[in-house]
PDB file of N, CA and C in Angstrom:
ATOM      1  N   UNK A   1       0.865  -1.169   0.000  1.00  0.00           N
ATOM      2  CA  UNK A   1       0.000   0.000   0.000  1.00  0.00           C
ATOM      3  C   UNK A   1       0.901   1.218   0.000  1.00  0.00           C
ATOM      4  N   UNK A   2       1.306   1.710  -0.883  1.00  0.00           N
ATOM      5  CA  UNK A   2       1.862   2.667  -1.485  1.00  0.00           C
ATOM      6  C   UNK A   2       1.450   4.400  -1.235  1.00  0.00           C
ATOM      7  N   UNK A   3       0.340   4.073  -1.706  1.00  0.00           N
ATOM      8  CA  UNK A   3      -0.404   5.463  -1.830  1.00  0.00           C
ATOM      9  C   UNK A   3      -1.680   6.024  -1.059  1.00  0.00           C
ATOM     10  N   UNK A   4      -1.739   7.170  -0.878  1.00  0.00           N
ATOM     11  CA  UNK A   4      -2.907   7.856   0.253  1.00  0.00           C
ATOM     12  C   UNK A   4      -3.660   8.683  -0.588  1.00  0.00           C
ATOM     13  N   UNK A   5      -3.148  10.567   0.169  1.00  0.00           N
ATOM     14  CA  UNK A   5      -4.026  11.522  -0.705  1.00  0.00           C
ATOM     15  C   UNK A   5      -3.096  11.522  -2.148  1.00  0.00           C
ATOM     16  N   UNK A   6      -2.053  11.202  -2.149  1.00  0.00           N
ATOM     17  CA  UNK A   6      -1.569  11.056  -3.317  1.00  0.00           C
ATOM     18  C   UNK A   6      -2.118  10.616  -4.816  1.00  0.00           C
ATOM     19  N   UNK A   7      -2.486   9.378  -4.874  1.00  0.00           N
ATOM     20  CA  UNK A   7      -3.637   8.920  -5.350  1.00  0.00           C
ATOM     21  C   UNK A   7      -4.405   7.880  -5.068  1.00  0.00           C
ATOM     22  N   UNK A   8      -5.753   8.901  -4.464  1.00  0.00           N
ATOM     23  CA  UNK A   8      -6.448   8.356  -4.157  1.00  0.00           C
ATOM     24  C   UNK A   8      -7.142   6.958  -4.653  1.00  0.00           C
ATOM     25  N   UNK A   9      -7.433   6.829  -6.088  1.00  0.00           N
ATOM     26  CA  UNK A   9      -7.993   5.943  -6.821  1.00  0.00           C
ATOM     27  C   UNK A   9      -6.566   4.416  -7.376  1.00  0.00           C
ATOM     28  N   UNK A  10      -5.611   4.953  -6.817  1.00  0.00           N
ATOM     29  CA  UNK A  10      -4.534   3.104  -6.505  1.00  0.00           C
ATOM     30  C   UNK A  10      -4.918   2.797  -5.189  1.00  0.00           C
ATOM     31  N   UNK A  11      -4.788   4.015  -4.114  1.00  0.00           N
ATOM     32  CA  UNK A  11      -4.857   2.960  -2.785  1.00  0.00           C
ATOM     33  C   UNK A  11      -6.090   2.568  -2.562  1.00  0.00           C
ATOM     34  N   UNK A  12      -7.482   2.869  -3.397  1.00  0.00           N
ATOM     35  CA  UNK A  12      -8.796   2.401  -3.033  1.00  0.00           C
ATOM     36  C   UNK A  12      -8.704   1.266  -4.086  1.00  0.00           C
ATOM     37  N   UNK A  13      -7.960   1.056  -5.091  1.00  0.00           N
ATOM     38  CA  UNK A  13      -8.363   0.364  -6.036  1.00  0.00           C
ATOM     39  C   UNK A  13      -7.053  -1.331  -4.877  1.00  0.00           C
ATOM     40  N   UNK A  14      -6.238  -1.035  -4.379  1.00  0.00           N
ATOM     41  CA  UNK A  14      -5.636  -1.988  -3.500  1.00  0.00           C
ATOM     42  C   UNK A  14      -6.478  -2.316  -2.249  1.00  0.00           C
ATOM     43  N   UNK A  15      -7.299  -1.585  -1.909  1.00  0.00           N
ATOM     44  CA  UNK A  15      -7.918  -2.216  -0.788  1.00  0.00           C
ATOM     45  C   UNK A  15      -8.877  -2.724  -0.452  1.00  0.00           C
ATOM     46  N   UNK A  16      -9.786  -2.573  -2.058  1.00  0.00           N
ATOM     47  CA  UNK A  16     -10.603  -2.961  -2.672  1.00  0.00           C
ATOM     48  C   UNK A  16     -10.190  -4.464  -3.350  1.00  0.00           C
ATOM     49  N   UNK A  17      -9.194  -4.718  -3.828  1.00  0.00           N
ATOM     50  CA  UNK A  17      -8.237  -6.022  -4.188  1.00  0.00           C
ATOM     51  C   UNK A  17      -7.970  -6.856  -2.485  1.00  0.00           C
ATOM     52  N   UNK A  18      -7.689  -5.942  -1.704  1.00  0.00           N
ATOM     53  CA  UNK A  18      -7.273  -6.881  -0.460  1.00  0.00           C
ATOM     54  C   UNK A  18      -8.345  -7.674   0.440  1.00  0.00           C
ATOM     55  N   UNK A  19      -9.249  -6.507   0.148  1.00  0.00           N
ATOM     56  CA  UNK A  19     -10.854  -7.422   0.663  1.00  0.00           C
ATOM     57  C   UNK A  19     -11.546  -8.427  -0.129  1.00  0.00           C
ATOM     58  N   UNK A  20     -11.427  -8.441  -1.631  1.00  0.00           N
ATOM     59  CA  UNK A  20     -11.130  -9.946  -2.167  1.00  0.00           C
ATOM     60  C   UNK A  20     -10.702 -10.800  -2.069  1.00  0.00           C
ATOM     61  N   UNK A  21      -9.392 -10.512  -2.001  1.00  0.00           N
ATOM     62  CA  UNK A  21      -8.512 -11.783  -1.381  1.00  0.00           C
ATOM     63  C   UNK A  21      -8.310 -12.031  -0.114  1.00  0.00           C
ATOM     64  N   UNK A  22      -8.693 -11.565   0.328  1.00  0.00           N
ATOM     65  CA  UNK A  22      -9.356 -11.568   2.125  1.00  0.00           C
ATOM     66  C   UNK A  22     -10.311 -12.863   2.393  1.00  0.00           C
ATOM     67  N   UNK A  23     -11.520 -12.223   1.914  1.00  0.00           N
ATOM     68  CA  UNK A  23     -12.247 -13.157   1.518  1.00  0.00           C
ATOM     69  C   UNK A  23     -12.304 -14.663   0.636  1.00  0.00           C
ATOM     70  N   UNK A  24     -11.109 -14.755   0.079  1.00  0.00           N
ATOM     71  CA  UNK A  24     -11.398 -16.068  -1.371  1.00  0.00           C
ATOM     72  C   UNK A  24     -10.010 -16.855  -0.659  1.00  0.00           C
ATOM     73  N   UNK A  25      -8.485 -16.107   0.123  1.00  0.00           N
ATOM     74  CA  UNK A  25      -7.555 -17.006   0.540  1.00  0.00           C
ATOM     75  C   UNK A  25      -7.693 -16.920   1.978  1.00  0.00           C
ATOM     76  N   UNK A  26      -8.085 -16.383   2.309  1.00  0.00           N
ATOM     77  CA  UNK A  26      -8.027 -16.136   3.945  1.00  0.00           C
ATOM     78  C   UNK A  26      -8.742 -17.222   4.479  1.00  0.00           C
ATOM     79  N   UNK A  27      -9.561 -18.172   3.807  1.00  0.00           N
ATOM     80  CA  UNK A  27     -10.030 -19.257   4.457  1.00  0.00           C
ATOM     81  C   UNK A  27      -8.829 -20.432   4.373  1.00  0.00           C
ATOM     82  N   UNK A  28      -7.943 -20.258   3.192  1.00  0.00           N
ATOM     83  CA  UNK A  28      -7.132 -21.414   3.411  1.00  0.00           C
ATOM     84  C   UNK A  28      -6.148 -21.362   2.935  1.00  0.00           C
ATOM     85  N   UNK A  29      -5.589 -19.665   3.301  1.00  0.00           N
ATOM     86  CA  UNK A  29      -4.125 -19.740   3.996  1.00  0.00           C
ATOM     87  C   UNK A  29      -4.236 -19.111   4.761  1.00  0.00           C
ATOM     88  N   UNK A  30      -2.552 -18.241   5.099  1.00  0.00           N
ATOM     89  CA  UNK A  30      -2.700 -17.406   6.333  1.00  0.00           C
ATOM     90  C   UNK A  30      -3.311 -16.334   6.116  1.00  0.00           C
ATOM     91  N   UNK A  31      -3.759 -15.786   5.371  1.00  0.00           N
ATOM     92  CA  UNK A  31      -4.408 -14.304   5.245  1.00  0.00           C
ATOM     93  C   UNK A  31      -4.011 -13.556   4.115  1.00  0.00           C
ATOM     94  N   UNK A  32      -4.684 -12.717   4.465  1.00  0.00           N
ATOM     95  CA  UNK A  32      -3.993 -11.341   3.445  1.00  0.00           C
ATOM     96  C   UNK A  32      -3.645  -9.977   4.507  1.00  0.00           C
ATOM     97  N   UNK A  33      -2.580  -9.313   4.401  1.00  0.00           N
ATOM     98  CA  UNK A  33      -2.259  -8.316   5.153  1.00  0.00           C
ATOM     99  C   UNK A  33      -1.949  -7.044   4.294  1.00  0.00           C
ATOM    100  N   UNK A  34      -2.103  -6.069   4.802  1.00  0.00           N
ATOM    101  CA  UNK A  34      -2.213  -4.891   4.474  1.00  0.00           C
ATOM    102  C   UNK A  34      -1.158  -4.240   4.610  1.00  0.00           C
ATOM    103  N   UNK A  35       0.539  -3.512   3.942  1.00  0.00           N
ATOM    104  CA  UNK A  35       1.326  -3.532   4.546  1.00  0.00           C
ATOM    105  C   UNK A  35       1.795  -1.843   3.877  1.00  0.00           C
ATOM    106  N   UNK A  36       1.190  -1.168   5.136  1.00  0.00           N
ATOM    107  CA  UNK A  36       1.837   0.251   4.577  1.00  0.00           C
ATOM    108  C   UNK A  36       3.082   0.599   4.623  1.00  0.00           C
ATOM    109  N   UNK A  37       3.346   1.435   3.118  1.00  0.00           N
ATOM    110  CA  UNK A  37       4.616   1.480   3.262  1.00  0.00           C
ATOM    111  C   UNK A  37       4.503   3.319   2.782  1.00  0.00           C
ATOM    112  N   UNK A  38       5.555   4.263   2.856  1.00  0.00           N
ATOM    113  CA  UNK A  38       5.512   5.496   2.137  1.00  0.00           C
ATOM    114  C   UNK A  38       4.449   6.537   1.920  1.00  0.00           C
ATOM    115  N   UNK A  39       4.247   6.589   0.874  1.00  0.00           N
ATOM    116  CA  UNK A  39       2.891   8.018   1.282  1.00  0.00           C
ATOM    117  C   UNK A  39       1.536   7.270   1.975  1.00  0.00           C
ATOM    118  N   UNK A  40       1.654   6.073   1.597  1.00  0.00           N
ATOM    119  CA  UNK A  40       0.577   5.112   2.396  1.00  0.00           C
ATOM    120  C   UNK A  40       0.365   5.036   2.953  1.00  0.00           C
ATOM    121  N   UNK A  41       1.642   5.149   4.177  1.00  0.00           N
ATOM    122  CA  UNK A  41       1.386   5.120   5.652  1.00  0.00           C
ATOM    123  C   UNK A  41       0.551   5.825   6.083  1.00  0.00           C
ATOM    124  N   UNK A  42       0.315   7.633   5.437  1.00  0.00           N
ATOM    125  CA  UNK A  42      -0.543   8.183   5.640  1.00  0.00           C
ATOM    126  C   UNK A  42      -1.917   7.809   6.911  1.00  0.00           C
ATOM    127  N   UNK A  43      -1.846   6.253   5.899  1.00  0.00           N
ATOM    128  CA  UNK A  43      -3.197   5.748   6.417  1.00  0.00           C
ATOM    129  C   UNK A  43      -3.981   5.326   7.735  1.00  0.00           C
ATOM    130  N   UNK A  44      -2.394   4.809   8.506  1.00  0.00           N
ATOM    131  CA  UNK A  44      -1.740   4.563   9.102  1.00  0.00           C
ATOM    132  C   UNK A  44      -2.960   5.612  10.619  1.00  0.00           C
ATOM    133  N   UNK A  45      -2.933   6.386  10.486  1.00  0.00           N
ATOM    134  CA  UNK A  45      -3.473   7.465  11.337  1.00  0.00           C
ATOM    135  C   UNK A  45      -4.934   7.464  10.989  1.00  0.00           C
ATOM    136  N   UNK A  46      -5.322   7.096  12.795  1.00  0.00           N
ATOM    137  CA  UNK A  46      -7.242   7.342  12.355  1.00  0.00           C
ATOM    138  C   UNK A  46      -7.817   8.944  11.901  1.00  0.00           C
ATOM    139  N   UNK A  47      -8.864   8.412  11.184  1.00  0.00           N
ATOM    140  CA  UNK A  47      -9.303   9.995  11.013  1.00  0.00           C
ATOM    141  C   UNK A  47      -9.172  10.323   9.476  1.00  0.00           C
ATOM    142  N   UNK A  48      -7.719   9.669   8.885  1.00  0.00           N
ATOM    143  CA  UNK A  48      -7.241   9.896   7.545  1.00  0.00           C
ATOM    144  C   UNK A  48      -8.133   9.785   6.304  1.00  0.00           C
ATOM    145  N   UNK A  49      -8.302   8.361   6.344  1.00  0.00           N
ATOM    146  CA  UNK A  49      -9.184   7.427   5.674  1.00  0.00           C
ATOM    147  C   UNK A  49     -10.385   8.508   5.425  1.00  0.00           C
ATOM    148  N   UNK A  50     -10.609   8.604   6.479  1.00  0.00           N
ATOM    149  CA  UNK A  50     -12.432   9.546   6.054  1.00  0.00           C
ATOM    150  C   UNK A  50     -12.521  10.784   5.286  1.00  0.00           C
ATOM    151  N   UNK A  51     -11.177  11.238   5.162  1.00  0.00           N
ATOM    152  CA  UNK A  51     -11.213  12.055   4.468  1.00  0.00           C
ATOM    153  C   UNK A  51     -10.949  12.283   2.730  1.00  0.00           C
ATOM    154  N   UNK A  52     -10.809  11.194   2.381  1.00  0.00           N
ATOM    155  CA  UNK A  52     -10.552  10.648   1.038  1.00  0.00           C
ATOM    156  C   UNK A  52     -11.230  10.319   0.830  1.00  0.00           C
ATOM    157  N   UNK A  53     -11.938  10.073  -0.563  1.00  0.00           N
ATOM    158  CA  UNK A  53     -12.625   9.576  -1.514  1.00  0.00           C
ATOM    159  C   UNK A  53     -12.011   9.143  -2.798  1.00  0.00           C
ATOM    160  N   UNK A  54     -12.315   8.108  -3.610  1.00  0.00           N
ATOM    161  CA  UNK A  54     -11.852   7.947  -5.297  1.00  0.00           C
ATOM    162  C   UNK A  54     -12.545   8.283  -5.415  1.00  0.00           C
ATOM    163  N   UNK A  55     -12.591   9.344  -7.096  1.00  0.00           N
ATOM    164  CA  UNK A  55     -13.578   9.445  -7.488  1.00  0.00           C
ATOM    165  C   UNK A  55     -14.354   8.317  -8.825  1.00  0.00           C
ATOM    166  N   UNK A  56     -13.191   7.515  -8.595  1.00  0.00           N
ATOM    167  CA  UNK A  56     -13.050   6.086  -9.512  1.00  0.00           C
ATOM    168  C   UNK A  56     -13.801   5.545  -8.971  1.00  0.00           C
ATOM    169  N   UNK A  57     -13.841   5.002  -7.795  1.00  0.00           N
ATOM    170  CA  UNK A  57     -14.172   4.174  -6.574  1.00  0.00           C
ATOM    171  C   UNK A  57     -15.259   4.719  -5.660  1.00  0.00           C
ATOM    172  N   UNK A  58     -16.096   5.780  -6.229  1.00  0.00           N
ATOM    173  CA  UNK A  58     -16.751   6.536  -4.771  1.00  0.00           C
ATOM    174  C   UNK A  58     -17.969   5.790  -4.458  1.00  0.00           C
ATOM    175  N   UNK A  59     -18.193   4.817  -5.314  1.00  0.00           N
ATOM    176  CA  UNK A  59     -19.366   3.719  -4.854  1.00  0.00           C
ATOM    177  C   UNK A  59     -19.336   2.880  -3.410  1.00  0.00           C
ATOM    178  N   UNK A  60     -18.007   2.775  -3.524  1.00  0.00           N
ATOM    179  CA  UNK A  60     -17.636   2.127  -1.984  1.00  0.00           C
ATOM    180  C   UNK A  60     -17.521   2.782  -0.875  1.00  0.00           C
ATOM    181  N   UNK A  61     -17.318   4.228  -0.891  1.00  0.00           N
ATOM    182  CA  UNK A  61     -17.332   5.353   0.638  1.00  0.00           C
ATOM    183  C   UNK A  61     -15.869   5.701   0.377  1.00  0.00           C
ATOM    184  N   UNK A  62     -15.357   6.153   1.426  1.00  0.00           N
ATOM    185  CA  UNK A  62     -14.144   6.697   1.881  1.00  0.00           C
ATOM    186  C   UNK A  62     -13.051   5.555   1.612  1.00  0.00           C
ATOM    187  N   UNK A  63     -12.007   6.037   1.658  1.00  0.00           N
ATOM    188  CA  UNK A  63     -10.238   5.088   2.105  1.00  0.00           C
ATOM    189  C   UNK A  63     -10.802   4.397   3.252  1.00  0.00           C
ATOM    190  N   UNK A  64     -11.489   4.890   4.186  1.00  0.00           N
ATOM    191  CA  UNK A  64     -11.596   4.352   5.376  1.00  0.00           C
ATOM    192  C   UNK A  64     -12.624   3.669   5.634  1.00  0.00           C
ATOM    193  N   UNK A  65     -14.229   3.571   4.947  1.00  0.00           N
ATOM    194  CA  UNK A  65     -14.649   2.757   4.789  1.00  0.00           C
ATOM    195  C   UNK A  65     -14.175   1.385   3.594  1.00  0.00           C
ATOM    196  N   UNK A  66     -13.610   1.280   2.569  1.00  0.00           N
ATOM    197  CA  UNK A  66     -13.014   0.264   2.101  1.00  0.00           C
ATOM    198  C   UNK A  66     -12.193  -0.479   2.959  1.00  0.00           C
ATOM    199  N   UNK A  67     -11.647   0.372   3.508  1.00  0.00           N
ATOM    200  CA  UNK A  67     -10.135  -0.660   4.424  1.00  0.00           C
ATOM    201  C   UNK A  67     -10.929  -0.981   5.371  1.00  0.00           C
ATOM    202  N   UNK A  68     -12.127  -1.096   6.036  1.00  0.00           N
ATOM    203  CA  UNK A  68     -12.257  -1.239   7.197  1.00  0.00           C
ATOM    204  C   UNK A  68     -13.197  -2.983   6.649  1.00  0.00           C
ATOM    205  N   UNK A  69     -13.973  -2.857   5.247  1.00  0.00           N
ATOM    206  CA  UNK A  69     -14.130  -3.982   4.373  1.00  0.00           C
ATOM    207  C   UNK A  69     -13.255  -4.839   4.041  1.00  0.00           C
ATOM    208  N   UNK A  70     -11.713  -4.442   4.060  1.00  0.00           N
ATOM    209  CA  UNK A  70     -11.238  -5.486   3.888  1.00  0.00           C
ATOM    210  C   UNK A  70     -10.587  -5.900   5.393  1.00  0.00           C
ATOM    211  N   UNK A  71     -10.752  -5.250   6.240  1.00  0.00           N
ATOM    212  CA  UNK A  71     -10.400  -5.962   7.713  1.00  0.00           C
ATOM    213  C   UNK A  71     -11.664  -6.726   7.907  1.00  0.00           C
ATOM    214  N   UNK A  72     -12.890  -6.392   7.708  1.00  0.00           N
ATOM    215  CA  UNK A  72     -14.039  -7.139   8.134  1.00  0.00           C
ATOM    216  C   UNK A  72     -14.132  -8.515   7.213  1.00  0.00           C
ATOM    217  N   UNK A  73     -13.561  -8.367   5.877  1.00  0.00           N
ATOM    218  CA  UNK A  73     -13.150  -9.647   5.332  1.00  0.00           C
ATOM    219  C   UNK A  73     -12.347 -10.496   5.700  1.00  0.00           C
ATOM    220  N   UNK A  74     -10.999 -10.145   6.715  1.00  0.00           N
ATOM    221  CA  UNK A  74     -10.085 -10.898   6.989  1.00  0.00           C
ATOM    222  C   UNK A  74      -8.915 -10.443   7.289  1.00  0.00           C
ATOM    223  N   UNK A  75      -8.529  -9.079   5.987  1.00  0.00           N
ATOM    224  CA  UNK A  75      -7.591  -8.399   6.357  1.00  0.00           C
ATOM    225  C   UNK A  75      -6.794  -8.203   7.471  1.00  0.00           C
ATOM    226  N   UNK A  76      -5.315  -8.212   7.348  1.00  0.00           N
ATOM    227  CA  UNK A  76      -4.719  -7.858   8.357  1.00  0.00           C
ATOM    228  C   UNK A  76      -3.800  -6.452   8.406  1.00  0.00           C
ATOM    229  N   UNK A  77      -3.670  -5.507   9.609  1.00  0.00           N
ATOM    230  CA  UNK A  77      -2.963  -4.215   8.940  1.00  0.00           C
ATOM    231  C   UNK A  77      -1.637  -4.346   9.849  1.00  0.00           C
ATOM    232  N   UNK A  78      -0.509  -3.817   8.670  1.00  0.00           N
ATOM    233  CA  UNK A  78       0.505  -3.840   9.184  1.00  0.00           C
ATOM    234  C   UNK A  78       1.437  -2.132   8.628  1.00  0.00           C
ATOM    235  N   UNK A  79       2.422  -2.237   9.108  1.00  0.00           N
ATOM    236  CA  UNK A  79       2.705  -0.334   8.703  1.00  0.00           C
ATOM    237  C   UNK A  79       4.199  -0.672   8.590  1.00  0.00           C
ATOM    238  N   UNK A  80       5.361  -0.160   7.829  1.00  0.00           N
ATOM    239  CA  UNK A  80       6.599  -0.122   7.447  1.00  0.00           C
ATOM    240  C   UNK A  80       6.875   0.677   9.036  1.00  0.00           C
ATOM    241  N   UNK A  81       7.505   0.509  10.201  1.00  0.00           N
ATOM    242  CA  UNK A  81       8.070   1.366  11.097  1.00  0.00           C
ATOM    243  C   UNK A  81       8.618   2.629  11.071  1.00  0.00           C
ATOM    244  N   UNK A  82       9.881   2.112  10.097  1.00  0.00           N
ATOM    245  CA  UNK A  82      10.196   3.992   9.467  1.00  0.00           C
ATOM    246  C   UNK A  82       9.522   4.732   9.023  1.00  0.00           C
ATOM    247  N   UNK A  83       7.848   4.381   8.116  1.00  0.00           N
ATOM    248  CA  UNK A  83       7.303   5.459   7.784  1.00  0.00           C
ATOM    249  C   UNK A  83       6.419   5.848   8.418  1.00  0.00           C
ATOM    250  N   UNK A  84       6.022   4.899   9.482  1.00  0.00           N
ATOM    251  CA  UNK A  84       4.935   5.473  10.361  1.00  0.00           C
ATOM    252  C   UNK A  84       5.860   6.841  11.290  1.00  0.00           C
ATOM    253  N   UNK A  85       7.109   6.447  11.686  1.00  0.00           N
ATOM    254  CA  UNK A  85       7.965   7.095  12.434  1.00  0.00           C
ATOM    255  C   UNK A  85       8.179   8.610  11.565  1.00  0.00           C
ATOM    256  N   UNK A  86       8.684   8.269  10.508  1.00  0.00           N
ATOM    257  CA  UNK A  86       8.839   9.429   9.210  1.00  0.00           C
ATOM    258  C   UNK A  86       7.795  10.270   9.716  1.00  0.00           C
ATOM    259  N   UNK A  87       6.632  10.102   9.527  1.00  0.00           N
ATOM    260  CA  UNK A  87       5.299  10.717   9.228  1.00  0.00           C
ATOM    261  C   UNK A  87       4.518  11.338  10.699  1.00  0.00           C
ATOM    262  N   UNK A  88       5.558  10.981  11.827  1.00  0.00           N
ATOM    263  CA  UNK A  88       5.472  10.795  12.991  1.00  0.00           C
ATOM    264  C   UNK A  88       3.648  10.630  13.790  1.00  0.00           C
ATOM    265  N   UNK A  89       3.296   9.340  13.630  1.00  0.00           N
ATOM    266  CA  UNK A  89       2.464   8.890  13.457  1.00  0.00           C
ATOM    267  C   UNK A  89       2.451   8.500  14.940  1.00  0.00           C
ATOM    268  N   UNK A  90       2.156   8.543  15.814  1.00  0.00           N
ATOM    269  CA  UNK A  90       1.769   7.903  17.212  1.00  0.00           C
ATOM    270  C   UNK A  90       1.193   6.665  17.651  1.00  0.00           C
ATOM    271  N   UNK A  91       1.738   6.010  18.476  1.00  0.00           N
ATOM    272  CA  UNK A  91       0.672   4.430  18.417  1.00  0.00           C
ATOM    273  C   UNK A  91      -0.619   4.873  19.165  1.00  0.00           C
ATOM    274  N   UNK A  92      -0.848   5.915  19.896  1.00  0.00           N
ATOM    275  CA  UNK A  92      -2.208   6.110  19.971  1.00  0.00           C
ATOM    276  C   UNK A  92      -2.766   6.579  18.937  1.00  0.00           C
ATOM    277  N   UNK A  93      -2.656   7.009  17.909  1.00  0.00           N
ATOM    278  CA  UNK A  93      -2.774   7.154  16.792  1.00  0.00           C
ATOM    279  C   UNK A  93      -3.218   6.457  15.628  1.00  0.00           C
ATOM    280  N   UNK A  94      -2.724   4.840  15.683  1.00  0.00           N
ATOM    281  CA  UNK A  94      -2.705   3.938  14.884  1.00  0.00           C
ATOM    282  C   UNK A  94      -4.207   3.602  14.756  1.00  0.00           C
ATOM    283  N   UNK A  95      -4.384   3.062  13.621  1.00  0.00           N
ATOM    284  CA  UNK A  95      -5.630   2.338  13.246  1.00  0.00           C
ATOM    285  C   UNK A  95      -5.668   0.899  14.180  1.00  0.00           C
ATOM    286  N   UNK A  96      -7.196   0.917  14.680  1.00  0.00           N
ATOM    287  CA  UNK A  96      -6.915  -0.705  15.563  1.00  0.00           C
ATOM    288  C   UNK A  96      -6.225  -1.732  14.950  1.00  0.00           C
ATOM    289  N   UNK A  97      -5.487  -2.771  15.592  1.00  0.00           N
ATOM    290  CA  UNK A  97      -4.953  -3.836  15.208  1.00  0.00           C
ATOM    291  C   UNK A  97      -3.964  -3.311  14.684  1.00  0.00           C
ATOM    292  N   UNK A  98      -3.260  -2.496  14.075  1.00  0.00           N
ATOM    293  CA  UNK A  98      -2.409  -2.297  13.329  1.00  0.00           C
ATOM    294  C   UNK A  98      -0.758  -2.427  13.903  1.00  0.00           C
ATOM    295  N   UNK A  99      -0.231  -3.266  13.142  1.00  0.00           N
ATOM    296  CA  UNK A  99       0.905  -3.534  13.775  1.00  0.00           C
ATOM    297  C   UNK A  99       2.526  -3.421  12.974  1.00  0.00           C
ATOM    298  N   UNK A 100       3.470  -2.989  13.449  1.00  0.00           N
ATOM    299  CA  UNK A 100       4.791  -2.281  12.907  1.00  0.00           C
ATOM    300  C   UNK A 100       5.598  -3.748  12.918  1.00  0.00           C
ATOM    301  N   UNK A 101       5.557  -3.836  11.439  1.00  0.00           N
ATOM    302  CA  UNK A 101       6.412  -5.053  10.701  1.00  0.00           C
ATOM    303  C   UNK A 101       7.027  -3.835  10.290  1.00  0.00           C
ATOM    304  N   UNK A 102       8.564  -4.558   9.661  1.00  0.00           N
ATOM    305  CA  UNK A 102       9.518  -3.598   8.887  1.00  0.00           C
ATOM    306  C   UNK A 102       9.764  -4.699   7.797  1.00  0.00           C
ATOM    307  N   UNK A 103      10.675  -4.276   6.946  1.00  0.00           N
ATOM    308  CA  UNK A 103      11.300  -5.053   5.604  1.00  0.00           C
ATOM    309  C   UNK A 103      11.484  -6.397   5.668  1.00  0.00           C
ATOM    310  N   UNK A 104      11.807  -6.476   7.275  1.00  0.00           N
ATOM    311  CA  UNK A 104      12.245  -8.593   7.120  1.00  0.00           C
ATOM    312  C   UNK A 104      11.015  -9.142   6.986  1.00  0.00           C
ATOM    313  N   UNK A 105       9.920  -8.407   7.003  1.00  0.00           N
ATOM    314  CA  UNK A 105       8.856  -9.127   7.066  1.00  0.00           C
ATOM    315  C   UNK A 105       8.460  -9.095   5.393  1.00  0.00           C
ATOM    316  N   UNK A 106       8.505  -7.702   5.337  1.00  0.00           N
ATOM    317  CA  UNK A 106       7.944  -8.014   3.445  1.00  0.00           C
ATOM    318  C   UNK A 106       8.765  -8.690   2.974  1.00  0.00           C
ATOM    319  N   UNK A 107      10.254  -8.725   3.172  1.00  0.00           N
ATOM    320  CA  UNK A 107      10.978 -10.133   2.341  1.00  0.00           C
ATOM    321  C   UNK A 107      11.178 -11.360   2.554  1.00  0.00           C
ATOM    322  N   UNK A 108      10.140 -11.582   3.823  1.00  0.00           N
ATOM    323  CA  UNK A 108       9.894 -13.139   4.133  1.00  0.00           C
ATOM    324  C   UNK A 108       8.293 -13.600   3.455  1.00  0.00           C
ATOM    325  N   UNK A 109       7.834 -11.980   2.486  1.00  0.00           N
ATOM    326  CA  UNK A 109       6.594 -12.689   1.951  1.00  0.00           C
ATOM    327  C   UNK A 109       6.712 -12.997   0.553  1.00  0.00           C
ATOM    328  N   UNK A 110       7.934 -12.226  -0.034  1.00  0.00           N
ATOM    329  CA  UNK A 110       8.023 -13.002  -1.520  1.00  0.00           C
ATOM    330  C   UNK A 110       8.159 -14.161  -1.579  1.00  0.00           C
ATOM    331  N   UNK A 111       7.142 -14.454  -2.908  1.00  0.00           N
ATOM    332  CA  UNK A 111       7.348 -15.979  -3.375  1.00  0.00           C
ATOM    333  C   UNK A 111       5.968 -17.001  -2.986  1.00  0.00           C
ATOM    334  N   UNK A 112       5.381 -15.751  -1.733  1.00  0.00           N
ATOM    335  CA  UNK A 112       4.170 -16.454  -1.017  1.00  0.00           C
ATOM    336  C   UNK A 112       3.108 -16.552  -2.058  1.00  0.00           C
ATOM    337  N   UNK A 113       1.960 -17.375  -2.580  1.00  0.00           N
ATOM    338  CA  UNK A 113       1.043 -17.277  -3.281  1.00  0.00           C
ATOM    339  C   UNK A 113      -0.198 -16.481  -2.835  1.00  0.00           C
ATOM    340  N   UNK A 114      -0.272 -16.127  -1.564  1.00  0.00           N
ATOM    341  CA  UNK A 114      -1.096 -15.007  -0.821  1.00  0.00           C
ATOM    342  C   UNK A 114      -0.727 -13.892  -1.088  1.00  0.00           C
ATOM    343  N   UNK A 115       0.321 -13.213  -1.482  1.00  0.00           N
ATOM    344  CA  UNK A 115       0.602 -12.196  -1.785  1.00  0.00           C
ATOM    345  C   UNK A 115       0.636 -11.139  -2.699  1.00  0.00           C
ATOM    346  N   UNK A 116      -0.100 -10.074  -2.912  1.00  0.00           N
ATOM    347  CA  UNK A 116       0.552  -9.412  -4.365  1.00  0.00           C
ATOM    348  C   UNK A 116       0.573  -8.156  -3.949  1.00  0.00           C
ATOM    349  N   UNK A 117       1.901  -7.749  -5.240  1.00  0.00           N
ATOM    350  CA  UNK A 117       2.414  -6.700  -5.123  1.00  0.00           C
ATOM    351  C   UNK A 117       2.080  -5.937  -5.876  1.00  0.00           C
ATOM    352  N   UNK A 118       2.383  -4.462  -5.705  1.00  0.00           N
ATOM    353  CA  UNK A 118       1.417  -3.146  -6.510  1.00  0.00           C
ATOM    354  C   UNK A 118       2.743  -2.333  -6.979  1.00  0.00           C
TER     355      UNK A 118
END
């Protein structure tokens, strides 16, 4: 998850993809996780989400109602450390559940068939 207010209509069009596959592998593998990284992190912070819209995507609500569809599908949220830190993002701050994986983790997911990259 790459992108925020930046553009709006990739990171709705990814989280909109993650609540699919939320739903279709999350029964039989480990999941699908959500893994902010860069202007993405943005997201990272409650409150954010609601303030975005696609206008690609505005059938579905806000950044923050989609992502909260693909946690209710299965989704899991995770945040790059440095950019939550970068962006100085607070853990009272954080979106529930959301938890600070760094790089060893995204490079222990290549290769996974649960996974895709944007």
């Amino acid at each position: 998850m790459t992108h925020s207010d930046d553009d709006v209509d990739r990171a709705a069009l990814a989280l909109l993809l993650a609540g699919v596959d939320a739903k279709k592998i999350g029964k039989e593998n480990s999941g699908v996780t959500i893994w902010f990284t860069l202007q993405g992190a943005k997201l990272c912070r409650k409150g954010v989400g609601e303030k975005l819209t696609s206008p690609v995507f505005k059938k579905f609500g806000t950044l923050a109602d989609t992502l909260r569809g693909a946690v209710k599908a299965g989704a899991k949220l995770a945040a790059c450390p440095f950019c939550v830190d970068f962006l100085e993002i607070k853990k009272a701050e954080y979106l529930d559940g959301l938890e600070r994986k760094g790089g060893d983790y995204a490079a222990a997911q290549v290769g996974k068939a649960d996974v895709i990259w944007m």
